[in-house]
N, C-alpha and C. Protein backbone atom coordinates (compact mmCIF):
# COMPACT_ATOMS: atom_id res chain seq x y z
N UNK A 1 -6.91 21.87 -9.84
CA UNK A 1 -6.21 20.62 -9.59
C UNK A 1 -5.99 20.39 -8.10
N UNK A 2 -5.50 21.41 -7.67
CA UNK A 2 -5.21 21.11 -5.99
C UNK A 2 -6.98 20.72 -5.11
N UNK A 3 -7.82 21.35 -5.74
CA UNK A 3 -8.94 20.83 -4.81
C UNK A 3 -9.22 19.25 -5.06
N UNK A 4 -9.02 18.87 -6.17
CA UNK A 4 -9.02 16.80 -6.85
C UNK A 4 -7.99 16.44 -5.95
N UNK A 5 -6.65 16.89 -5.84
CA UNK A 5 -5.78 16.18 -5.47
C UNK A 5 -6.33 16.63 -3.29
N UNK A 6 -7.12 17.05 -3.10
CA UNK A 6 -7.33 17.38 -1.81
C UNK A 6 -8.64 16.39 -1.18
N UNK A 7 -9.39 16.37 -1.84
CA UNK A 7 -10.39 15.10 -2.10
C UNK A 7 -10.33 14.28 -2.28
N UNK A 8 -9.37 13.92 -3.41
CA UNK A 8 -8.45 12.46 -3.72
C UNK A 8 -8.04 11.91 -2.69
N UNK A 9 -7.06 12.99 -1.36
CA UNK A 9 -6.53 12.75 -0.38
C UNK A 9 -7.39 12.32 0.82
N UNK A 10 -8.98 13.37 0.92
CA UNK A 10 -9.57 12.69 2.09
C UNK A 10 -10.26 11.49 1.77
N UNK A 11 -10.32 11.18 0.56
CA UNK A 11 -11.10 9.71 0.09
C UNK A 11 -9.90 9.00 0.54
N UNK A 12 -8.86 8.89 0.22
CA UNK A 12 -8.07 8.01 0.24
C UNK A 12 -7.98 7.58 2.04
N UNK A 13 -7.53 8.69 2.72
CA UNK A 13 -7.89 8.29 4.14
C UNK A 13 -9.04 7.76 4.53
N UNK A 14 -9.98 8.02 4.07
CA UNK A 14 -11.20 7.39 4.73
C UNK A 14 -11.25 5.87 3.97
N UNK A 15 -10.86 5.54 3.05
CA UNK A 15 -10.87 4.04 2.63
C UNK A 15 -9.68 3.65 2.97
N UNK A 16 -8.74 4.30 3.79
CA UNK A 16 -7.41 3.77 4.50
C UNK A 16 -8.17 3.23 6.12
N UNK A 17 -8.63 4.04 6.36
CA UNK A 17 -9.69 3.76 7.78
C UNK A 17 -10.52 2.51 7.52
N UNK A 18 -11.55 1.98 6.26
CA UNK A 18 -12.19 1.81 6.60
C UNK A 18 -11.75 -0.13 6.43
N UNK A 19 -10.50 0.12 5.34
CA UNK A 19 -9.54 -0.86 5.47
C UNK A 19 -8.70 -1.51 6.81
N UNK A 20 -8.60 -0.28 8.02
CA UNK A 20 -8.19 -0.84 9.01
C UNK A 20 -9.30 -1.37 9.70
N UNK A 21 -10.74 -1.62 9.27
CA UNK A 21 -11.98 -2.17 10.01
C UNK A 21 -11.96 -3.48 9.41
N UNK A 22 -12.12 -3.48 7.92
CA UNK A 22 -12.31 -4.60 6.65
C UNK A 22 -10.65 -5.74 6.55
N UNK A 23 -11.04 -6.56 6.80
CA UNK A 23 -9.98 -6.96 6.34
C UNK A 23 -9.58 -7.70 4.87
N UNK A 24 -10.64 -7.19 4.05
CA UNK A 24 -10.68 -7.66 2.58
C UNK A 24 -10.15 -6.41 1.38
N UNK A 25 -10.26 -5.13 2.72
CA UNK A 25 -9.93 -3.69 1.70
C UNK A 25 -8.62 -3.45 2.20
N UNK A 26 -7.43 -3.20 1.72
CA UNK A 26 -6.41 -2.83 1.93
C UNK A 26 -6.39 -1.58 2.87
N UNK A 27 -4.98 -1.05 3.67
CA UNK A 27 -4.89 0.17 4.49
C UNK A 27 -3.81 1.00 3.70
N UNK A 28 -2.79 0.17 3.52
CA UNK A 28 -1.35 0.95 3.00
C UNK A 28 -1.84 1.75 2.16
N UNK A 29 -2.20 1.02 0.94
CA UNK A 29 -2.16 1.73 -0.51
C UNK A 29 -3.25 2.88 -0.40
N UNK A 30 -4.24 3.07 0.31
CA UNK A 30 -4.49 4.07 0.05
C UNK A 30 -4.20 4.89 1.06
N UNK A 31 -3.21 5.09 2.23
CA UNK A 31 -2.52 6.15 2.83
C UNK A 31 -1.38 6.07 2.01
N UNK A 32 -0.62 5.97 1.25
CA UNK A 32 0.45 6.05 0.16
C UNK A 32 -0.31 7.26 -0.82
N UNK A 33 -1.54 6.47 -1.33
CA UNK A 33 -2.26 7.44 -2.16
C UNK A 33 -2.14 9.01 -1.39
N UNK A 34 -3.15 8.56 -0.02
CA UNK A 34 -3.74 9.86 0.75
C UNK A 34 -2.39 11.24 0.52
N UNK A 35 -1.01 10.06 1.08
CA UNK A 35 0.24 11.38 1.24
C UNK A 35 0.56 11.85 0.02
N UNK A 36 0.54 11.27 -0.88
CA UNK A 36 0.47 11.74 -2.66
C UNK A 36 -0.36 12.61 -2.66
N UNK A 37 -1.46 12.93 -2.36
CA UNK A 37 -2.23 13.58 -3.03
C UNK A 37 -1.99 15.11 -1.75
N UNK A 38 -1.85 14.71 -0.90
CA UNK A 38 -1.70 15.96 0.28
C UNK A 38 -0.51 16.75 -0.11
N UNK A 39 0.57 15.67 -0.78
CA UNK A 39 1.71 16.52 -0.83
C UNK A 39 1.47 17.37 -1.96
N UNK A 40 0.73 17.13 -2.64
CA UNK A 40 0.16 18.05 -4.00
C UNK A 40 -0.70 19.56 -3.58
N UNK A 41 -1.39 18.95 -2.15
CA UNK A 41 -2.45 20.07 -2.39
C UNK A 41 -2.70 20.65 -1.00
N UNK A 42 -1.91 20.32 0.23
CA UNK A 42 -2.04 20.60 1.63
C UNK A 42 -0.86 20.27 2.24
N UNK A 43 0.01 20.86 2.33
CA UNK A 43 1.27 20.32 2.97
C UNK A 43 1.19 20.19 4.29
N UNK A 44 0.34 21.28 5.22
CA UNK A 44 -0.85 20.85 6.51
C UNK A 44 -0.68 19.71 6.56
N UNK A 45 -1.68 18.83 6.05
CA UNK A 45 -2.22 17.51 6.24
C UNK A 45 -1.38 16.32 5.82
N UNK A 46 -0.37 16.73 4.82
CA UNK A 46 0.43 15.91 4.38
C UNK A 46 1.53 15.87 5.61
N UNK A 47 1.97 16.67 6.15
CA UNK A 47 2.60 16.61 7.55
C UNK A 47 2.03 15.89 8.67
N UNK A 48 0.51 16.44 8.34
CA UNK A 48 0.03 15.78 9.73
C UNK A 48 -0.44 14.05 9.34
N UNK A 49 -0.42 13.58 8.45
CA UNK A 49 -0.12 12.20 8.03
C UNK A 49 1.44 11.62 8.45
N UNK A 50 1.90 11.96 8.07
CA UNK A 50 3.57 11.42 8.57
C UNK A 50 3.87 11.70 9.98
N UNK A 51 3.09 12.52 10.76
CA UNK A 51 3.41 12.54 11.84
C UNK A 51 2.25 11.39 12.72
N UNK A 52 1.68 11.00 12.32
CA UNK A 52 0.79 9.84 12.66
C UNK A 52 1.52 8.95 13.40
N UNK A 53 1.34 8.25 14.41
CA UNK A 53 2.38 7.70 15.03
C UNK A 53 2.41 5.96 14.54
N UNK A 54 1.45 5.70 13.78
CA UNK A 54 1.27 4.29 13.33
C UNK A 54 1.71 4.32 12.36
N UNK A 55 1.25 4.94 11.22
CA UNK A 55 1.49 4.73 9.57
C UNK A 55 2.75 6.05 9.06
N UNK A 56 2.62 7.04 9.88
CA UNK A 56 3.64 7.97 9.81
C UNK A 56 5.29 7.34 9.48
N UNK A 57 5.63 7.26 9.97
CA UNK A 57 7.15 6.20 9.89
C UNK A 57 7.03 5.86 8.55
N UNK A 58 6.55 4.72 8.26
CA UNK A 58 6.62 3.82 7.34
C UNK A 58 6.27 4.95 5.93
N UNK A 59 5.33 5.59 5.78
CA UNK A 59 4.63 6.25 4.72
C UNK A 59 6.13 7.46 4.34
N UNK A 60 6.95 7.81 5.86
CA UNK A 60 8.18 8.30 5.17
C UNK A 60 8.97 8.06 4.70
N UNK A 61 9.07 6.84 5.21
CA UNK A 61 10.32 5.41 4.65
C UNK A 61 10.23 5.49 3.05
N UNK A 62 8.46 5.11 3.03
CA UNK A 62 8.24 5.15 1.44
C UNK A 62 8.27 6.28 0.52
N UNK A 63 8.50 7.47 0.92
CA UNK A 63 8.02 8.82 -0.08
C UNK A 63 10.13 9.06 -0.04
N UNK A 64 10.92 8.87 1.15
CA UNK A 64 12.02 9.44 1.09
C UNK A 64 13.24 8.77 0.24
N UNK A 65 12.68 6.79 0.62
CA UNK A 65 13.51 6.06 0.54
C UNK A 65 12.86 4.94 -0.75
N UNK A 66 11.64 4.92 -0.57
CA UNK A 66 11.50 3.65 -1.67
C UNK A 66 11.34 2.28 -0.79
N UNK A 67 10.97 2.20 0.53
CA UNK A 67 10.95 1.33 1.45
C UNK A 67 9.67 0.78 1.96
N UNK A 68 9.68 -0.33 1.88
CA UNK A 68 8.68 -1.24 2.51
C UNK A 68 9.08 -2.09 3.29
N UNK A 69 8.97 -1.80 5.00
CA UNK A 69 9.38 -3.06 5.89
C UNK A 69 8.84 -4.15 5.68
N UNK A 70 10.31 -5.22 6.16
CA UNK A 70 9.76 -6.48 5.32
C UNK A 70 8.77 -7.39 6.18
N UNK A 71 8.07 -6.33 7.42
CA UNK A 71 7.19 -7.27 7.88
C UNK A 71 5.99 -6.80 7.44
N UNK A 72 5.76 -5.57 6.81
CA UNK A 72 4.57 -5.73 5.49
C UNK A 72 4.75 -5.96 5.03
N UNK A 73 5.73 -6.71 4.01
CA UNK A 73 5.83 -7.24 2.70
C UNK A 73 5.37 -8.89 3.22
N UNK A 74 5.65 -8.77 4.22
CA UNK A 74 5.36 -10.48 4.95
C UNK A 74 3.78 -10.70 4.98
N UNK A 75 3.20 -9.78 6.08
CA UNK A 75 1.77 -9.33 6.13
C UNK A 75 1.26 -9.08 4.47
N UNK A 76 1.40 -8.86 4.26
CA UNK A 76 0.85 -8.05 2.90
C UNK A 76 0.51 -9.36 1.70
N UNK A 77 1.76 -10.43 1.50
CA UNK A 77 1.85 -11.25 1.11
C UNK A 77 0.79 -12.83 1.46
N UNK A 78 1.09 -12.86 2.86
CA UNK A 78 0.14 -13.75 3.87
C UNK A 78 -1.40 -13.18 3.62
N UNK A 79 -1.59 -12.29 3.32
CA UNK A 79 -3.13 -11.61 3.60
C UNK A 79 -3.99 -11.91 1.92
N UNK A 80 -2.64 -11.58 0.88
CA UNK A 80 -3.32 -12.30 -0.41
C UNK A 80 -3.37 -13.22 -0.60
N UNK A 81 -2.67 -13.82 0.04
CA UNK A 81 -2.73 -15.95 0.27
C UNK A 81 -3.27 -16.13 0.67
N UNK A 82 -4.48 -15.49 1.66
CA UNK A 82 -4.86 -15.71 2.26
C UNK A 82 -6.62 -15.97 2.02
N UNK A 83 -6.17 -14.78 1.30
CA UNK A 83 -8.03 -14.39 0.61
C UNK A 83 -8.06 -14.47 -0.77
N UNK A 84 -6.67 -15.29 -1.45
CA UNK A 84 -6.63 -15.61 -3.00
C UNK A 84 -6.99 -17.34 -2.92
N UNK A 85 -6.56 -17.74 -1.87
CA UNK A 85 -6.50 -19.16 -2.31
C UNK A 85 -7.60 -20.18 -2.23
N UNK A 86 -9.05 -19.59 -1.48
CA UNK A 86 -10.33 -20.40 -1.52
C UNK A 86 -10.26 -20.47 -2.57
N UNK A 87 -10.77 -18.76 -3.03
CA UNK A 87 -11.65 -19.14 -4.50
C UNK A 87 -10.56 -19.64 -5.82
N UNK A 88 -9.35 -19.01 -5.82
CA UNK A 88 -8.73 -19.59 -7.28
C UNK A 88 -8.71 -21.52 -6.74
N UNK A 89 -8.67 -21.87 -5.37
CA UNK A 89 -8.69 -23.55 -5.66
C UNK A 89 -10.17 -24.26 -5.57
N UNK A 90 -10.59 -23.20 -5.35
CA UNK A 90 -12.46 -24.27 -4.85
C UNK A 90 -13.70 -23.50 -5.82
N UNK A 91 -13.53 -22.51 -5.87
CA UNK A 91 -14.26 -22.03 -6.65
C UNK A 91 -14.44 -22.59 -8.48
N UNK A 92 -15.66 -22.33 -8.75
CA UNK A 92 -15.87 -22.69 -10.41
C UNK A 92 -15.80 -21.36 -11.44
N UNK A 93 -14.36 -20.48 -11.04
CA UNK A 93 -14.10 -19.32 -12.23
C UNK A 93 -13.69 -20.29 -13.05
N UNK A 94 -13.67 -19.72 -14.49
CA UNK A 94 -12.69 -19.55 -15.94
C UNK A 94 -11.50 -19.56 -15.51
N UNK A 95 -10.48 -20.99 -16.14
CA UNK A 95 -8.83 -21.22 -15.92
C UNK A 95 -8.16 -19.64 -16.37
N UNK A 96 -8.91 -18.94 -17.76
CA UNK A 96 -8.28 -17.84 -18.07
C UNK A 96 -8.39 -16.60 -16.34
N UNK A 97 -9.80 -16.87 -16.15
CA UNK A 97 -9.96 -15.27 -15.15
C UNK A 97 -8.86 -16.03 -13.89
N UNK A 98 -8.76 -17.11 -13.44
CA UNK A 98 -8.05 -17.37 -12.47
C UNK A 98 -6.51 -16.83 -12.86
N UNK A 99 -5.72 -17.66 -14.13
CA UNK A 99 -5.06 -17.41 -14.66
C UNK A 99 -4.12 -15.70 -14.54
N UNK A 100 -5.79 -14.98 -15.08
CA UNK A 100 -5.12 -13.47 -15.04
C UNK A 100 -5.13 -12.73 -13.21
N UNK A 101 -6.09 -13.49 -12.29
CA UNK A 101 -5.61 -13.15 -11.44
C UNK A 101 -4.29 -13.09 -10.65
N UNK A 102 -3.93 -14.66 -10.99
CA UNK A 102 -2.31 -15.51 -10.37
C UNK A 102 -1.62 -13.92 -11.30
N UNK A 103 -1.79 -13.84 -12.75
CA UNK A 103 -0.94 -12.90 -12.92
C UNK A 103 -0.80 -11.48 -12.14
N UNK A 104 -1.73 -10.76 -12.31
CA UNK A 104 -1.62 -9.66 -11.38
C UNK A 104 -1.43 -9.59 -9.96
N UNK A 105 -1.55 -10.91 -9.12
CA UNK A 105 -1.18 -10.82 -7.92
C UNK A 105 0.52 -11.25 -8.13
N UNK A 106 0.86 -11.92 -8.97
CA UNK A 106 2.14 -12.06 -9.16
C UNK A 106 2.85 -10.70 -9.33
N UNK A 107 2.12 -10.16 -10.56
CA UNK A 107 3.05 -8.69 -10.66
C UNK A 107 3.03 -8.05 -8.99
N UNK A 108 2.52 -7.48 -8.50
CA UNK A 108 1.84 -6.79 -7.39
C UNK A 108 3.24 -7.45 -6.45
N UNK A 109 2.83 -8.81 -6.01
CA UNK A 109 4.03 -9.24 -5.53
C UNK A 109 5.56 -8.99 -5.32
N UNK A 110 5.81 -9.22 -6.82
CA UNK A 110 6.76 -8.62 -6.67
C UNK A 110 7.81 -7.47 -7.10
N UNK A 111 6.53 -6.86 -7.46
CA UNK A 111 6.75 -5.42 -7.37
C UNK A 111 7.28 -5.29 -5.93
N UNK A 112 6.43 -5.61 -4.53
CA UNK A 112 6.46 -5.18 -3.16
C UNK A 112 8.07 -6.12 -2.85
N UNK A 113 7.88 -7.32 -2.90
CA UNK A 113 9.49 -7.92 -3.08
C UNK A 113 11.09 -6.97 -3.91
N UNK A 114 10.52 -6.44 -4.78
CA UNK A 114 11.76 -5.77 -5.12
C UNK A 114 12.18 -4.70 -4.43
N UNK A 115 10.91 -4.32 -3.96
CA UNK A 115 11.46 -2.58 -3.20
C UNK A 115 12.27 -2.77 -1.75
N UNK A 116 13.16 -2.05 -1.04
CA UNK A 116 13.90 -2.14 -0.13
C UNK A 116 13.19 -2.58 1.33
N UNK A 117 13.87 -3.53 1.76
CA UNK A 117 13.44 -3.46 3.32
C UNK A 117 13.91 -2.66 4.01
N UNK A 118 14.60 -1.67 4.11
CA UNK A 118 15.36 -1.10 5.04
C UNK A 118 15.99 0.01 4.34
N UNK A 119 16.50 1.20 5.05
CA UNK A 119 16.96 2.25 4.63
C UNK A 119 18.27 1.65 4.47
N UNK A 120 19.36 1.78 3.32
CA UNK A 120 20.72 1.47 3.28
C UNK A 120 21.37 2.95 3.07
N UNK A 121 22.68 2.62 4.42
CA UNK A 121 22.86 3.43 4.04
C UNK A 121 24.18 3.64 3.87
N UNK A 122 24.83 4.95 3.08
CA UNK A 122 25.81 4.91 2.10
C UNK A 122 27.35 5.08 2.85
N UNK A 123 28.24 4.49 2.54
CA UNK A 123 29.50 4.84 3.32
C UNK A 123 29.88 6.39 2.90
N UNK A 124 30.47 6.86 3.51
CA UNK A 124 31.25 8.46 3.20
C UNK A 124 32.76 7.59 2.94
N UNK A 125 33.10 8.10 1.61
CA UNK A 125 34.88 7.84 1.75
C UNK A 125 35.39 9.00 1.34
């Protein structure tokens, strides 16, 4: 299992990379993946991911806290509006396949809308 979840991890970085080239392939989700799978099977590399000085921060925010800054949730949002809205308005899909897209980008949505912008944090009394 640890060698899948170690492979899992360098796939995931390298389609986290190749997402920061593409701007049609996502970056987050699969460095979210990448630290999932490192923390399973290389704690090495799973360190040396969070210590990353770009995605590091944020990828701890998310594993410690459940956090997504809300200027990716902004970005993130703008970028599927962005590359959802030719084809579901100009394009000649099926009302159903459009339909189930609006749905799953809806779920997806706000899934990322519910999760925290910011670390809160707790009073001591």
């Amino acid at each position: 299992m640890r060698l899948l979840f170690l492979l899992a991890g360098y796939l995931s970085v390298g389609l986290g990379l190749i997402g920061a080239l593409l701007p049609i392939l996502p970056t987050t989700p699969f460095l979210v993946l990448a630290a999932a799978c490192f923390s399973r099977s290389s704690p090495r590399l799973h360190e040396w991911l969070l210590k990353q000085p770009t995605v590091g921060p944020s990828l701890e925010q998310w594993e410690t806290h459940g956090v997504i800054r809300l200027r990716a949730k902004i970005f993130a949002t703008a970028m599927v509006v962005l590359s959802l809205s030719y084809p579901l308005l100009f394009k000649d899909f099926s009302v159903l396949l459009k339909g189930g897209i609006l749905l799953v980008v809806s779920l997806v949505l706000s899934y990322i809308w519910t999760r925290p912008s910011q670390i809160c944090s707790e009073k001591e009394e």
